[in-house]
Protein backbone atom coordinates (compact mmCIF):
# COMPACT_ATOMS: atom_id res chain seq x y z
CA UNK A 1 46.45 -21.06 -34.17
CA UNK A 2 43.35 -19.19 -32.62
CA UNK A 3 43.26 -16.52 -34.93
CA UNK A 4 43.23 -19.40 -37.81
CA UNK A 5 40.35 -20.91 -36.31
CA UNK A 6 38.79 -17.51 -35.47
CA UNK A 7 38.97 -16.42 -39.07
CA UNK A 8 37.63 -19.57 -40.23
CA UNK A 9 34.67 -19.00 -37.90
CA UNK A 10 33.89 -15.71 -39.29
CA UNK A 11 34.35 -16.88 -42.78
CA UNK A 12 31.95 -20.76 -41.83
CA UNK A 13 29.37 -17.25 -40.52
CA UNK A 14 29.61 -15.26 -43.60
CA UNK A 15 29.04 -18.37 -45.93
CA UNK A 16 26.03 -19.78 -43.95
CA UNK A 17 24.17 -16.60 -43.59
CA UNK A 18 24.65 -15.74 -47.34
CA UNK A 19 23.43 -19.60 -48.03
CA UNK A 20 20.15 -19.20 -45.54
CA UNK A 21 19.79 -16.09 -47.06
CA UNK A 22 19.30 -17.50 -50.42
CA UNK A 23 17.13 -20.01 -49.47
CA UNK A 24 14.20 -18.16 -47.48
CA UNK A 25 11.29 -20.38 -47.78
CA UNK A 26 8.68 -18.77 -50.05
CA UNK A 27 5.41 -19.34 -48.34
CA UNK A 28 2.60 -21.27 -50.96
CA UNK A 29 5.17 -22.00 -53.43
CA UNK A 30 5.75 -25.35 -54.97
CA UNK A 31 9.69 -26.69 -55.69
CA UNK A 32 9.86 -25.07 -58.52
CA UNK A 33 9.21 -21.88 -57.43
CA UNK A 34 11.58 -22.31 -54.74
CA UNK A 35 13.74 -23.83 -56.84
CA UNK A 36 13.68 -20.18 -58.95
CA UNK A 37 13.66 -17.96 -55.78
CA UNK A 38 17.06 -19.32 -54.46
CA UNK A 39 18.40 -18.81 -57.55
CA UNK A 40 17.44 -15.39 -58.18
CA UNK A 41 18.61 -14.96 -53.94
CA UNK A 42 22.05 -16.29 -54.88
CA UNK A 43 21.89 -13.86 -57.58
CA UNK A 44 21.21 -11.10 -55.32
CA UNK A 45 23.66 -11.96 -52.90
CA UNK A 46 26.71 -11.76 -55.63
CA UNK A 47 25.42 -8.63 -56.96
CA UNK A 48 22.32 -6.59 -54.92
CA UNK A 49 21.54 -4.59 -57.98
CA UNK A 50 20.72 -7.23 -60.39
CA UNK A 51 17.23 -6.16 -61.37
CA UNK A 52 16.42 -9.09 -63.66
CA UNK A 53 16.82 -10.83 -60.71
CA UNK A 54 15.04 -8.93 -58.26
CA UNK A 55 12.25 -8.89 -60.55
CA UNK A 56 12.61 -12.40 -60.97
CA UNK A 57 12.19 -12.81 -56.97
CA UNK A 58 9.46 -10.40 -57.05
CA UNK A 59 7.50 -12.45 -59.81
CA UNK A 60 7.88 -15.46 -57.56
CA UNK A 61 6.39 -13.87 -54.65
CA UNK A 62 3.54 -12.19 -57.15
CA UNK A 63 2.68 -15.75 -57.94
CA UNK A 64 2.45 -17.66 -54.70
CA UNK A 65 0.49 -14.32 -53.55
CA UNK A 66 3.13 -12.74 -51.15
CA UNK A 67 2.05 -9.18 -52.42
CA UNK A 68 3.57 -7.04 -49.37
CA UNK A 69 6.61 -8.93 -50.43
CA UNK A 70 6.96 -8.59 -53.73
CA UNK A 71 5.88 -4.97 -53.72
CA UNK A 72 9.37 -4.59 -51.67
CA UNK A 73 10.93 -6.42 -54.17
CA UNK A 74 9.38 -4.86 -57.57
CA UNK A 75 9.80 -1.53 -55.54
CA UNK A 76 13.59 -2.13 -55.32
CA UNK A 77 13.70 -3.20 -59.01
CA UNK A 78 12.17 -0.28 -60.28
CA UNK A 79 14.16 2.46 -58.12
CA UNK A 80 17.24 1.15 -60.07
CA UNK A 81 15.07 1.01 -63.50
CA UNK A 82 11.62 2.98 -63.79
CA UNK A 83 11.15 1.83 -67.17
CA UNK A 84 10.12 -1.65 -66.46
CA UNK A 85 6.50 -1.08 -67.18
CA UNK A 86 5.55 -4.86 -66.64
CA UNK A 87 6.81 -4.72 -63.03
CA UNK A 88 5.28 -1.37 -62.58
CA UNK A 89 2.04 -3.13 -63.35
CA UNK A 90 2.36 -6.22 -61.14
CA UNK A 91 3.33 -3.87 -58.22
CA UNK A 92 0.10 -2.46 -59.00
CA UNK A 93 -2.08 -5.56 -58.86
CA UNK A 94 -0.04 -6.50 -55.56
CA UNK A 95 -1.67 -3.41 -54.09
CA UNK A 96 -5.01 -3.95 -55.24
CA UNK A 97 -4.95 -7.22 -54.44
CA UNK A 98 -3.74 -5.86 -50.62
CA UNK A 99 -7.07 -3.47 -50.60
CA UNK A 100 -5.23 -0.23 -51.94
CA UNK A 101 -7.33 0.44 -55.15
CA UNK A 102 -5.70 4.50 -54.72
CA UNK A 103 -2.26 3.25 -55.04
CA UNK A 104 -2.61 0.64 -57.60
CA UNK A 105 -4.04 3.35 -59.81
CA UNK A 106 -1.92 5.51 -59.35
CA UNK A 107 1.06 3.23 -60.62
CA UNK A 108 -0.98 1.62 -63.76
CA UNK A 109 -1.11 4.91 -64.59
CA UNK A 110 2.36 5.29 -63.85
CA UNK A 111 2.67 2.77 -66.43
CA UNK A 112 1.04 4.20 -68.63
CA UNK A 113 3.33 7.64 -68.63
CA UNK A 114 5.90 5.28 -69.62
CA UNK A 115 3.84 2.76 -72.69
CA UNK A 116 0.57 4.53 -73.44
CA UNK A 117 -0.46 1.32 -74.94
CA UNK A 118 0.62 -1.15 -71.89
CA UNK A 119 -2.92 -3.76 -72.62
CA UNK A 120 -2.34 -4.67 -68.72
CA UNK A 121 -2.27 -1.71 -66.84
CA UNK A 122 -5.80 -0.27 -69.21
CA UNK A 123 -7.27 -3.86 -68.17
CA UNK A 124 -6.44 -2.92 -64.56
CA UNK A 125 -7.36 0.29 -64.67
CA UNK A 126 -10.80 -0.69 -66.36
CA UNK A 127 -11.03 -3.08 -62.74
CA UNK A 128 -10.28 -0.48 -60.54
CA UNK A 129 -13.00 1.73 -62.13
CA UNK A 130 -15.51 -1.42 -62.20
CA UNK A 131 -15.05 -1.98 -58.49
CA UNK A 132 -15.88 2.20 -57.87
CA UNK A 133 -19.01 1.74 -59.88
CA UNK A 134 -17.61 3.29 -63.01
CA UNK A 135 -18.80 1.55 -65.38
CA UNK A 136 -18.98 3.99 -68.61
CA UNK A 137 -14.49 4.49 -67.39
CA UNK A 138 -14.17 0.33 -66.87
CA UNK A 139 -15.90 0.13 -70.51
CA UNK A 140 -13.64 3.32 -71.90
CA UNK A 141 -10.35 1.47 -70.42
CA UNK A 142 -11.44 -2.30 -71.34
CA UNK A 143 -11.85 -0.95 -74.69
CA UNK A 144 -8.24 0.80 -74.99
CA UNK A 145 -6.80 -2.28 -73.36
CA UNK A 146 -8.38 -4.07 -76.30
CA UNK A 147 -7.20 -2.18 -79.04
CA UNK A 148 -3.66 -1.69 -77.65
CA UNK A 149 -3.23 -5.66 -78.64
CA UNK A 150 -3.74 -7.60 -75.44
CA UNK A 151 -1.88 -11.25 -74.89
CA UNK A 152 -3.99 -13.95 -76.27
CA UNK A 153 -4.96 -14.96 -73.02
CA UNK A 154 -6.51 -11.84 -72.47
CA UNK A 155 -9.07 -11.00 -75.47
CA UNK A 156 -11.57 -12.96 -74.26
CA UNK A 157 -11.64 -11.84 -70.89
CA UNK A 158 -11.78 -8.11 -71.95
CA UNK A 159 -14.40 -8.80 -74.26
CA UNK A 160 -16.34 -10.25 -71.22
CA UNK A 161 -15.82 -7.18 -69.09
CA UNK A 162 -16.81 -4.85 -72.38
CA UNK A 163 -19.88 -7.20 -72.57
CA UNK A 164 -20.88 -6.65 -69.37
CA UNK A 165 -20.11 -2.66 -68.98
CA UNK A 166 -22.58 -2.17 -72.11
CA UNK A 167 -24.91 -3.75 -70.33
CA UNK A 168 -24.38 -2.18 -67.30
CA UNK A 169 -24.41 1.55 -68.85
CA UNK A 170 -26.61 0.49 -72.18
CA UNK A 171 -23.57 2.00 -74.29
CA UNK A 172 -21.93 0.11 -76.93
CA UNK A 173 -17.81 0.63 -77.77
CA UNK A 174 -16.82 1.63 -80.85
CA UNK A 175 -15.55 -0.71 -83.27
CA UNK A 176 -12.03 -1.95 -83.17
CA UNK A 177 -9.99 -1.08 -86.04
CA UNK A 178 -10.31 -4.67 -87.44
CA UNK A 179 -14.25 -4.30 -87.18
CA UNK A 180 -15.02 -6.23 -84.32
């Protein structure tokens, strides 16, 4: 009888600690995202390499702003698959975001070794050069970003920053390939 109730008490453990483990609060997000993080956790907990859902934990953390946390979690991700250029790029912006403009430039370009044409990383890259003062390299990468066919979402924001680097270096862009 007590090594029934002693295995039962290991198993009750087990259980609970995979449960809590699945559930770690995120810190800033809203139900949702919670909502999303244990289920990506559960995920993990059946199967530890599961990158979509790694990456799907990371993305959670990237968006309630828990960068040293989701740079674990991208980092993971991206050991088991190196071609994810996306998550190569968020890991990126997670380190700039933490103050390490070195290390977030070196994996946009890392992302770029991988998709030459990645609109995101060239965007990030053109930020990382407008923070050192480079403004002829922000208005070189803004411009690539732009002609690499950014997200909607982005265009006008790029077009800002190009706006802004010709006036800060009195150079123009060339034109895009569709004239503008």
């Amino acid at each position: 009888m007590f090594a029934f109730i002693a295995a039962a008490a290991v198993i009750y453990v087990a259980v609970k600690a995979n449960l809590d483990r699945a559930s770690q609060p995120v810190e800033g997000s809203n139900v949702d995202q919670q909502k999303q993080a244990d289920q990506f956790r559960a995920a993990l907990a059946k199967d530890s390499t599961d990158v979509e859902a790694r990456i799907g934990v990371a993305n959670v953390l990237y968006d309630t702003g828990n960068w040293s946390e989701a740079i674990v979690q991208y980092r993971s991700a991206i050991r088991q698959d190196s071609t994810r250029t996306t998550a190569i790029v968020d890991m990126g912006v997670c380190y700039y975001n933490l103050g390490d403009t070195e290390e977030a430039e070196r994996l946009f370009n890392f992302a770029l070794a991988r998709d030459p044409h990645q609109a995101v990383a060239l965007y990030n890259l053109g930020i990382v050069r407008e923070r050192r003062n480079d403004f002829a390299g922000a208005l070189s990468y803004y411009h690539r970003a732009l002609e690499s066919g950014p997200p909607e979402g982005m265009r006008q924001p790029l077009i800002d920053a190009m706006t802004r680097m010709q006036q800060k270096t009195g150079k123009v862009a060339p034109p895009l390939p569709d004239g503008r």
